[in-house]
C-alpha atoms as a PDB file:
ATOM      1  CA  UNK A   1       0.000   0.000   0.000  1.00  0.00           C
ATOM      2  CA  UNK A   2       2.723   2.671   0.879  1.00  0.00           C
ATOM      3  CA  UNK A   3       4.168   2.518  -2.562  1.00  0.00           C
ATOM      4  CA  UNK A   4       0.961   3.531  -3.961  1.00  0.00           C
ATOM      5  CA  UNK A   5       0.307   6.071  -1.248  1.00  0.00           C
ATOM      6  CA  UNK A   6       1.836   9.553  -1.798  1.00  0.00           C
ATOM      7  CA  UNK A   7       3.788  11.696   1.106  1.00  0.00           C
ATOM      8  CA  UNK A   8       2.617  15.195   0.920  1.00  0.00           C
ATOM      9  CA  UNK A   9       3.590  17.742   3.827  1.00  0.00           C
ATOM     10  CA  UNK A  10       2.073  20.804   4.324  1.00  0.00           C
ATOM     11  CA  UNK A  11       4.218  23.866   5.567  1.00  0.00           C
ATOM     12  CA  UNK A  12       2.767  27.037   7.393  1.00  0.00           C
ATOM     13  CA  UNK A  13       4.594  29.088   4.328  1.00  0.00           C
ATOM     14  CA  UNK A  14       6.595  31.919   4.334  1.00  0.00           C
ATOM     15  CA  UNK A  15       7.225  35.187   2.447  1.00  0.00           C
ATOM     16  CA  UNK A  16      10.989  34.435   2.755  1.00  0.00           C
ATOM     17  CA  UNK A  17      11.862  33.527  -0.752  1.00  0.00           C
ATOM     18  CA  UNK A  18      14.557  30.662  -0.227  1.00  0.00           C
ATOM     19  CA  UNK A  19      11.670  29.168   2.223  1.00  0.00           C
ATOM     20  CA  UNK A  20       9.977  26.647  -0.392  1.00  0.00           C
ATOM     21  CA  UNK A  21      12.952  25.415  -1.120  1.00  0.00           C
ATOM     22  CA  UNK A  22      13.907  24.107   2.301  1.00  0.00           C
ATOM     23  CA  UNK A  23      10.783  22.518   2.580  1.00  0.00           C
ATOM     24  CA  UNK A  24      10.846  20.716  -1.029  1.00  0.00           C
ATOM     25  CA  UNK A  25      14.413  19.741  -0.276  1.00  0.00           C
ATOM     26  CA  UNK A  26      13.246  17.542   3.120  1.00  0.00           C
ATOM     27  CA  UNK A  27      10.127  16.389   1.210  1.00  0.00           C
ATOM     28  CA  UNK A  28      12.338  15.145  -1.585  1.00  0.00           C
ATOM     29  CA  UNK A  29      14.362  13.486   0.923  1.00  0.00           C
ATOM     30  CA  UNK A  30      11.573  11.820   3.194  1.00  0.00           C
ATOM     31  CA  UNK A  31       9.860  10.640   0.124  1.00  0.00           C
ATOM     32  CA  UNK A  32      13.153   8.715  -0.813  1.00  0.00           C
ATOM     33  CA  UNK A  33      13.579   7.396   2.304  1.00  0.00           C
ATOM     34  CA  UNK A  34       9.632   5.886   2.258  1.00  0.00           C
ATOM     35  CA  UNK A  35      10.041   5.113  -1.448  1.00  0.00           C
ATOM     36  CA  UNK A  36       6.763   7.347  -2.058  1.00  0.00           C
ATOM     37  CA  UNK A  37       5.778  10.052  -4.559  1.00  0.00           C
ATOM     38  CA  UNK A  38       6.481  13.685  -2.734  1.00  0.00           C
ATOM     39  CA  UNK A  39       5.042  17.020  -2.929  1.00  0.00           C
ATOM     40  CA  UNK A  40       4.907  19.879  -0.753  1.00  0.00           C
ATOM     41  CA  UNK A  41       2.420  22.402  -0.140  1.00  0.00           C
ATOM     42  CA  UNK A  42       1.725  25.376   1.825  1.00  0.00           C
ATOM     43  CA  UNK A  43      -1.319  26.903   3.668  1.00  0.00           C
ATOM     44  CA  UNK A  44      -0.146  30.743   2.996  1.00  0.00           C
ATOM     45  CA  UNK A  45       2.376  32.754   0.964  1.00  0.00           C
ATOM     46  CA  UNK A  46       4.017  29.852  -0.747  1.00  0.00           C
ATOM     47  CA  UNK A  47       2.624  27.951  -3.565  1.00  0.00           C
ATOM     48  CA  UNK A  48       1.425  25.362  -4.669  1.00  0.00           C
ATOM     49  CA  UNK A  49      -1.772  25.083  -1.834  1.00  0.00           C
ATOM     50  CA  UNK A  50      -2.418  21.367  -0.885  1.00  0.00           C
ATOM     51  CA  UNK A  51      -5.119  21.345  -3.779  1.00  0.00           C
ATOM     52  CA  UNK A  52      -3.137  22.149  -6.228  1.00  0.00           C
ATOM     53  CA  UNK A  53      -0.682  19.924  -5.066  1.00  0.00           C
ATOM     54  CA  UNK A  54      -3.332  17.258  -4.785  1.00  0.00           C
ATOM     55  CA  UNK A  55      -4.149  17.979  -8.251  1.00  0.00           C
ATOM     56  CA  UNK A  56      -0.755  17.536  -9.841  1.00  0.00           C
ATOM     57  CA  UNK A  57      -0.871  14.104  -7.939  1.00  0.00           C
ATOM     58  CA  UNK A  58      -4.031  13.120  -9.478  1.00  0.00           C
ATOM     59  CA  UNK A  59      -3.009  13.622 -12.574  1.00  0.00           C
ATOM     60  CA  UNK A  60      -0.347  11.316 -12.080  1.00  0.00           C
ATOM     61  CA  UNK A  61      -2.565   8.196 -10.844  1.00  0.00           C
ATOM     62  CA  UNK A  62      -2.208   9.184  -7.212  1.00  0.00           C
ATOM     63  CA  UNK A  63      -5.887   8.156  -5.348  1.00  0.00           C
ATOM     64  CA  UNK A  64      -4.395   8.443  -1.913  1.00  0.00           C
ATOM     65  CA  UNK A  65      -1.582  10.862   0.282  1.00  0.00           C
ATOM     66  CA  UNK A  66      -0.597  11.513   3.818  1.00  0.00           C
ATOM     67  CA  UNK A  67       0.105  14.768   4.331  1.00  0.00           C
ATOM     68  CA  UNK A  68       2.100  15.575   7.512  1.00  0.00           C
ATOM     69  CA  UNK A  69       1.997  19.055   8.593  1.00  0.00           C
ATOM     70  CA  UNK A  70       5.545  20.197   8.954  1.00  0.00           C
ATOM     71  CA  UNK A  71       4.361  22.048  12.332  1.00  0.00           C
ATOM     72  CA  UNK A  72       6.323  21.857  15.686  1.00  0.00           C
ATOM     73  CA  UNK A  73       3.164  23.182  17.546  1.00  0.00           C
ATOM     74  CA  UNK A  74      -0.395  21.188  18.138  1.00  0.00           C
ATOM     75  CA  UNK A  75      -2.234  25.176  17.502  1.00  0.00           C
ATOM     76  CA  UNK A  76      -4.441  27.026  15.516  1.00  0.00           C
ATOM     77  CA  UNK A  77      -2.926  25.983  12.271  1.00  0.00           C
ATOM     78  CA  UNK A  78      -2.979  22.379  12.903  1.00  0.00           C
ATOM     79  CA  UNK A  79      -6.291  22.276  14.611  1.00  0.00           C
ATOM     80  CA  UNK A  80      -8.293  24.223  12.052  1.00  0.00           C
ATOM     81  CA  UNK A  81      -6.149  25.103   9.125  1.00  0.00           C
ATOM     82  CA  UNK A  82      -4.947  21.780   8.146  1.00  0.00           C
ATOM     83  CA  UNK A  83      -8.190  19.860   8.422  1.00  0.00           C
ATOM     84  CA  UNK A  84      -9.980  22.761   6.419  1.00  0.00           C
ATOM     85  CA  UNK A  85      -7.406  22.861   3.425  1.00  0.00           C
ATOM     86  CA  UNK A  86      -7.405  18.642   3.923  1.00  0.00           C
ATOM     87  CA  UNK A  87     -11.152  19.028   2.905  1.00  0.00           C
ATOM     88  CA  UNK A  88     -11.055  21.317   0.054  1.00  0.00           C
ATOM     89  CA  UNK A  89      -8.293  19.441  -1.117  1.00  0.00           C
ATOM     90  CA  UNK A  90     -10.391  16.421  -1.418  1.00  0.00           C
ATOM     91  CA  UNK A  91     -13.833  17.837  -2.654  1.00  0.00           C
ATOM     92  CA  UNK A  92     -11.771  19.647  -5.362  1.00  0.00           C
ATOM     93  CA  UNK A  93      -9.577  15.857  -6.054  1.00  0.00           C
ATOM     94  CA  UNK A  94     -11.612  13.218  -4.882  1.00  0.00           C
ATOM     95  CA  UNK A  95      -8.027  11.955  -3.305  1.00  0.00           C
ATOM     96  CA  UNK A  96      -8.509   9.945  -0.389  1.00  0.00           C
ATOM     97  CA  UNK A  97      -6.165  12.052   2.153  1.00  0.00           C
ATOM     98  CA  UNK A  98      -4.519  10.706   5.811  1.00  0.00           C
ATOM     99  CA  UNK A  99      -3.999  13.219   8.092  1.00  0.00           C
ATOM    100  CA  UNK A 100      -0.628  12.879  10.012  1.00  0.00           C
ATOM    101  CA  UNK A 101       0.547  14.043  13.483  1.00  0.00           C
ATOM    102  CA  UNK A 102       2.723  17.084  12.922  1.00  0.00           C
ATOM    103  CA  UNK A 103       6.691  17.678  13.589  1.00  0.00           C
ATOM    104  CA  UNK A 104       5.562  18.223  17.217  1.00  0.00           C
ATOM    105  CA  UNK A 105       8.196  19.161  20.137  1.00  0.00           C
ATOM    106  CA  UNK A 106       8.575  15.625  21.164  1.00  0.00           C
ATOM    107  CA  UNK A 107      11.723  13.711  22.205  1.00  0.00           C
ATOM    108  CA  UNK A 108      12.387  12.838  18.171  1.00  0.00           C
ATOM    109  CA  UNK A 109      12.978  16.595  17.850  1.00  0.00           C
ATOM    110  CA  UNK A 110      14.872  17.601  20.946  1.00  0.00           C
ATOM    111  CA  UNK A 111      17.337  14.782  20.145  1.00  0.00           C
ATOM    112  CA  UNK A 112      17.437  16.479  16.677  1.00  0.00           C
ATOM    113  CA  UNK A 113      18.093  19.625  18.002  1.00  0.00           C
ATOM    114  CA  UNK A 114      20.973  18.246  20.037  1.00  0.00           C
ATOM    115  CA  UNK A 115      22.385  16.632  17.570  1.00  0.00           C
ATOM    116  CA  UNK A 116      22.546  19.743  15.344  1.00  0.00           C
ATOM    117  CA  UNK A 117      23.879  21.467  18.592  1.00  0.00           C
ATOM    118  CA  UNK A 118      26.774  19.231  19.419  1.00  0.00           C
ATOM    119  CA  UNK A 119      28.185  19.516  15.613  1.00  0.00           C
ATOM    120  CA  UNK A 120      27.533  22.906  14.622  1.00  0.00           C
ATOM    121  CA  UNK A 121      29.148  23.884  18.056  1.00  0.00           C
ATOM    122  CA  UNK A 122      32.288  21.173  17.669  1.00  0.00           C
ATOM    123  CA  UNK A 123      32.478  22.926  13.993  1.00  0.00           C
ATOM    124  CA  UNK A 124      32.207  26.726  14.966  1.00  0.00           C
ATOM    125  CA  UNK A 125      35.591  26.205  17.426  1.00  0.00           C
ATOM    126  CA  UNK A 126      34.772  28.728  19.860  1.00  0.00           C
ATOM    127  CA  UNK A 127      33.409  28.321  23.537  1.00  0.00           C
ATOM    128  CA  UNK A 128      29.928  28.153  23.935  1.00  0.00           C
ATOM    129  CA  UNK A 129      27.891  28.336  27.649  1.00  0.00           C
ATOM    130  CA  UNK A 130      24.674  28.711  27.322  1.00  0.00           C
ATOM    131  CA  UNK A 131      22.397  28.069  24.142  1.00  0.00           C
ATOM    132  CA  UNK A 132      19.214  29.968  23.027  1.00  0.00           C
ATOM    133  CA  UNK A 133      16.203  28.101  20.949  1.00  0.00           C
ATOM    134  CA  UNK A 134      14.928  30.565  19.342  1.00  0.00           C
ATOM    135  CA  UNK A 135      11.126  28.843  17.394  1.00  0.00           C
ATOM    136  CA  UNK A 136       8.813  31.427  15.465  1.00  0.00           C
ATOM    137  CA  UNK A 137       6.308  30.811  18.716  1.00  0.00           C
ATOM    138  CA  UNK A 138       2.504  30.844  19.193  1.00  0.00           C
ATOM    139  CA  UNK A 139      -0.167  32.892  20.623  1.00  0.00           C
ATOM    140  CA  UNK A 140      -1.058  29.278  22.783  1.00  0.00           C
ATOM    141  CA  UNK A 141       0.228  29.258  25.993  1.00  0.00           C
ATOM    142  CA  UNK A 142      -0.083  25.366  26.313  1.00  0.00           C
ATOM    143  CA  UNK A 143       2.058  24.861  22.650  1.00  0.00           C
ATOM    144  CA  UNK A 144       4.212  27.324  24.265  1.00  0.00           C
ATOM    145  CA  UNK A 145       4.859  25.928  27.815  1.00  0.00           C
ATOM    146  CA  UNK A 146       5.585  22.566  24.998  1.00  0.00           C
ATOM    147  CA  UNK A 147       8.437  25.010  23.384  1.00  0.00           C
ATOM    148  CA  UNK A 148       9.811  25.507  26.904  1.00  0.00           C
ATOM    149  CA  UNK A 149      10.051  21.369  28.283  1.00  0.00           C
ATOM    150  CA  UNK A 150      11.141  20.915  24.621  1.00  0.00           C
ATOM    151  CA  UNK A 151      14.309  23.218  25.250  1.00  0.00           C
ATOM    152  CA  UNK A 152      14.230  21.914  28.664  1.00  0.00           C
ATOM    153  CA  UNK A 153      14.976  18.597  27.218  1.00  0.00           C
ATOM    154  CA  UNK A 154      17.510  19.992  24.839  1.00  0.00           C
ATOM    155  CA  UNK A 155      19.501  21.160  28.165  1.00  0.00           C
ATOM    156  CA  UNK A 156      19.439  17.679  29.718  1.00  0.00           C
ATOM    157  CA  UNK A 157      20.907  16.049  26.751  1.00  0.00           C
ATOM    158  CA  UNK A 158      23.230  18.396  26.152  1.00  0.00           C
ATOM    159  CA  UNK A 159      24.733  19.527  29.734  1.00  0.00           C
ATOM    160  CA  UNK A 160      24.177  23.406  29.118  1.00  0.00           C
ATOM    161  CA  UNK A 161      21.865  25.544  30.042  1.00  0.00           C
ATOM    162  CA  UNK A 162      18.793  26.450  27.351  1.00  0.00           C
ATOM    163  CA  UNK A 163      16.675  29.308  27.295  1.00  0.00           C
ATOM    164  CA  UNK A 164      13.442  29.405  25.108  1.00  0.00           C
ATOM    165  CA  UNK A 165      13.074  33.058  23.236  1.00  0.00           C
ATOM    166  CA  UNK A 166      10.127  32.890  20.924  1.00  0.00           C
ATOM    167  CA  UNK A 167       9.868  35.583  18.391  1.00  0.00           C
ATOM    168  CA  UNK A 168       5.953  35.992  18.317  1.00  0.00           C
ATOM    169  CA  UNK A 169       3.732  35.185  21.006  1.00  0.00           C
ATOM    170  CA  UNK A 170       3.642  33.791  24.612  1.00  0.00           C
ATOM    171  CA  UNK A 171       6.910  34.089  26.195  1.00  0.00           C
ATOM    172  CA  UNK A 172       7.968  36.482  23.294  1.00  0.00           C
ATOM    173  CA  UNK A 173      12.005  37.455  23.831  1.00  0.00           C
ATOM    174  CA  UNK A 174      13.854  40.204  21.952  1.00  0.00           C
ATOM    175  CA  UNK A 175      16.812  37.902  20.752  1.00  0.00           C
ATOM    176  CA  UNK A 176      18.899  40.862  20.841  1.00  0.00           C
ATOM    177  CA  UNK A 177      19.044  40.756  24.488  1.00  0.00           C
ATOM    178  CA  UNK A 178      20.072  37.370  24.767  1.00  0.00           C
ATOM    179  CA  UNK A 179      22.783  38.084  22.155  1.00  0.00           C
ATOM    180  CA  UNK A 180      26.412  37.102  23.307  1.00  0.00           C
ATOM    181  CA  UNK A 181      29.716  36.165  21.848  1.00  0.00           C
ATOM    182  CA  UNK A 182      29.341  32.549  24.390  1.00  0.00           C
ATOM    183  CA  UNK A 183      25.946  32.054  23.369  1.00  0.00           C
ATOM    184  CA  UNK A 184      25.003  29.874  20.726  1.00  0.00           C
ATOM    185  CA  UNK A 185      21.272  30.145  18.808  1.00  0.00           C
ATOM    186  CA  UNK A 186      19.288  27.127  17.872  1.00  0.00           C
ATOM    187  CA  UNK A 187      16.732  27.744  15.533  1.00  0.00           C
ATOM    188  CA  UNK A 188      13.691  25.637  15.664  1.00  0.00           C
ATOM    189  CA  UNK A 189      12.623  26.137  11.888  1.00  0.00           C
ATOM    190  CA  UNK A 190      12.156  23.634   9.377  1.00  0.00           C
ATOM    191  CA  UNK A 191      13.320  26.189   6.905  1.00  0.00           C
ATOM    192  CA  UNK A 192      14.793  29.410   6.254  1.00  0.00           C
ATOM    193  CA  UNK A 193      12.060  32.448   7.378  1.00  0.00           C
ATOM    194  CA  UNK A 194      12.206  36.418   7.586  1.00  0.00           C
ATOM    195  CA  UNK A 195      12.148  36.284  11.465  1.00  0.00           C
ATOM    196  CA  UNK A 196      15.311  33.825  11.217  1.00  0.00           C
ATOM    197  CA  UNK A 197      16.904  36.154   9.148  1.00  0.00           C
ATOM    198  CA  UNK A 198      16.514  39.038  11.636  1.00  0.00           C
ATOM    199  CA  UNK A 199      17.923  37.184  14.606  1.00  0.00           C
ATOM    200  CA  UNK A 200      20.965  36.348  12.529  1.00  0.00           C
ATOM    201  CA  UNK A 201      21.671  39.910  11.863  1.00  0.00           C
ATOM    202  CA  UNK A 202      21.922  40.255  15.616  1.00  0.00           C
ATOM    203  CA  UNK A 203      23.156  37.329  16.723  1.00  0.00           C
ATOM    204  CA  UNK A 204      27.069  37.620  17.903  1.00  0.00           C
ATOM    205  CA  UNK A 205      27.651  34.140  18.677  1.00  0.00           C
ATOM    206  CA  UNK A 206      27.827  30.751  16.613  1.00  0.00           C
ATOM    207  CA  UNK A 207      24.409  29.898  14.964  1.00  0.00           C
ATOM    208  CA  UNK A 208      22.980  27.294  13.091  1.00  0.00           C
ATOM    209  CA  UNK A 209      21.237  26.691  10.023  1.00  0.00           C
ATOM    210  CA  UNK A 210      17.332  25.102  10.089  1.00  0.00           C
ATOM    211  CA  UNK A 211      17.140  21.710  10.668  1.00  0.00           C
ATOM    212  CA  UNK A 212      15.825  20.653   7.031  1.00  0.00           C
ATOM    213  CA  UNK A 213      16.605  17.607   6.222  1.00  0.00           C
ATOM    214  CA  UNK A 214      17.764  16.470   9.461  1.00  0.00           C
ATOM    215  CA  UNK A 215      13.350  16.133   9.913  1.00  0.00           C
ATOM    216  CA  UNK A 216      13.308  13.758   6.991  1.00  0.00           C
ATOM    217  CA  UNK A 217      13.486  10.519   9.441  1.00  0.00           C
ATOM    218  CA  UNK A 218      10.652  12.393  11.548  1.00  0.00           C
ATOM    219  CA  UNK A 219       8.484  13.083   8.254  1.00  0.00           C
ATOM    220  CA  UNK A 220       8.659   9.482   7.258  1.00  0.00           C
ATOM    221  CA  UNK A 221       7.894   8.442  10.840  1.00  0.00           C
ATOM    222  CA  UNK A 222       4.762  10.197  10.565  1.00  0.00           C
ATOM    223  CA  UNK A 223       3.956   9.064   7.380  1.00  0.00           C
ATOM    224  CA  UNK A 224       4.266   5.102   8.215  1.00  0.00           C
ATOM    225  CA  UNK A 225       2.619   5.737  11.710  1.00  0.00           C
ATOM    226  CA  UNK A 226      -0.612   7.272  10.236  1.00  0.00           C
ATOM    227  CA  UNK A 227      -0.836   4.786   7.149  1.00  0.00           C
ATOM    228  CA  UNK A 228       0.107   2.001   9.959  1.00  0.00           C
ATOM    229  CA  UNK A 229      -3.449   3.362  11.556  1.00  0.00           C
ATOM    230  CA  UNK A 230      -5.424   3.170   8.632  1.00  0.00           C
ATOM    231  CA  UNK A 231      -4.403  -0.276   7.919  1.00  0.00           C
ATOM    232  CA  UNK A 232      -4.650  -1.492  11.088  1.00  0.00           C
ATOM    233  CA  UNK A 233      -8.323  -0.043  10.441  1.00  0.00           C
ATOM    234  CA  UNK A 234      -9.186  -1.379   8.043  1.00  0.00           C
ATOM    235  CA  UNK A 235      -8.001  -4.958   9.186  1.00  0.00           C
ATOM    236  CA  UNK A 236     -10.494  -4.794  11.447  1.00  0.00           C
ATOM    237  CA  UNK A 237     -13.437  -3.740   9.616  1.00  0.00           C
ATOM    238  CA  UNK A 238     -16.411  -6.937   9.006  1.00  0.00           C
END
């Protein structure tokens, strides 16, 4: 069934312009991993939208996708704009869509995070004491108090000491304070974004790039998990 079933995520968007391509570069690689057709969409500023995406897929024989939302928090976007652009998608296809769990801010991601940590720090040669995660944020405070145990869990695996400074929302932290030639920032972002690009220009210390593809294992997690659901479904049915 999975070779017949097509991986689609579906990005928040940006108005960054190198954005898309981050995000069709980790759905490229995902979809390798799984062996599946990929495409990625976007619910605002980027193009194509999940039904146009769904239509390209259509018109190459595709009758069923998963499309995992490549969104670290369980908010607005994944509560009510996913399932409303999964629905248009499919009145305007007739595609049979699975919806995935998103990204999240579970364990899987803060021992991505880490892992990005401990080589971009070994590779920028300079000593580093404290670390900032610095994610785009949200205007709910329970996705946000997730942000904070997620760079809580960061700190545990790595033996230094985290702080969470969203850009937007609850908990909201002007990055330039937190700025320091020791400190090192740790972008939660799938891809590149214009709030990114503004805490580089005032960022002293190391920095990394957005994770990217180091997601892809997480994507095609989420993928196999939610088609592993469905079949498991519909094993059971009379």
């Amino acid at each position: 069934m999975a070779a017949h079933t097509a991986l689609i995520t579906l990005s928040h968007g940006s108005r960054h312009p190198d954005a898309r391509t981050g995000v069709r570069e980790l759905t490229r690689t995902a979809a390798r991993q799984l062996g599946v057709m990929g495409a990625d969409a976007h619910l605002e500023f980027d193009t194509p939208d999940l039904t146009t995406a769904a239509r390209q897929l259509a018109d190459q024989g595709v009758t069923r996708a998963v499309v995992v939302p490549t969104l670290f928090t369980h908010a607005f976007h994944a509560t009510y704009d996913v399932p409303e652009a999964i629905a248009n998608a499919h009145d305007a296809t007739g595609i049979e869509f699975i919806a995935a769990h998103g990204l999240g801010q579970g364990p899987d991601i803060a021992d991505i995070l880490a892992a990005r940590a401990i080589t971009d720090i070994q590779a920028a040669r300079r000593p580093v004491s404290q670390i900032v995660l610095y994610p785009v944020g949200t205007s709910n405070e329970e996705a946000a108090g997730k942000t904070v145990e997620l760079g809580e869990g960061v700190e545990k695996r790595l033996g230094l000491r985290v702080t969470t400074a969203p850009a937007t929302g609850y908990g909201k932290r002007d990055i330039a304070e937190l700025a320091a030639d020791d400190a090192y920032l740790l972008p939660l972002f799938v891809t590149r974004g214009l709030l990114l690009d503004r805490a580089y220009r005032m960022w002293r210390g190391p920095a990394s790039e957005p994770l990217g593809t180091d997601l892809a294992p997480v994507v095609a997690q989420r993928y196999a998990a939610a088609l592993a659901t469905l079949t498991t479904h519909e094993g059971a049915r009379p």
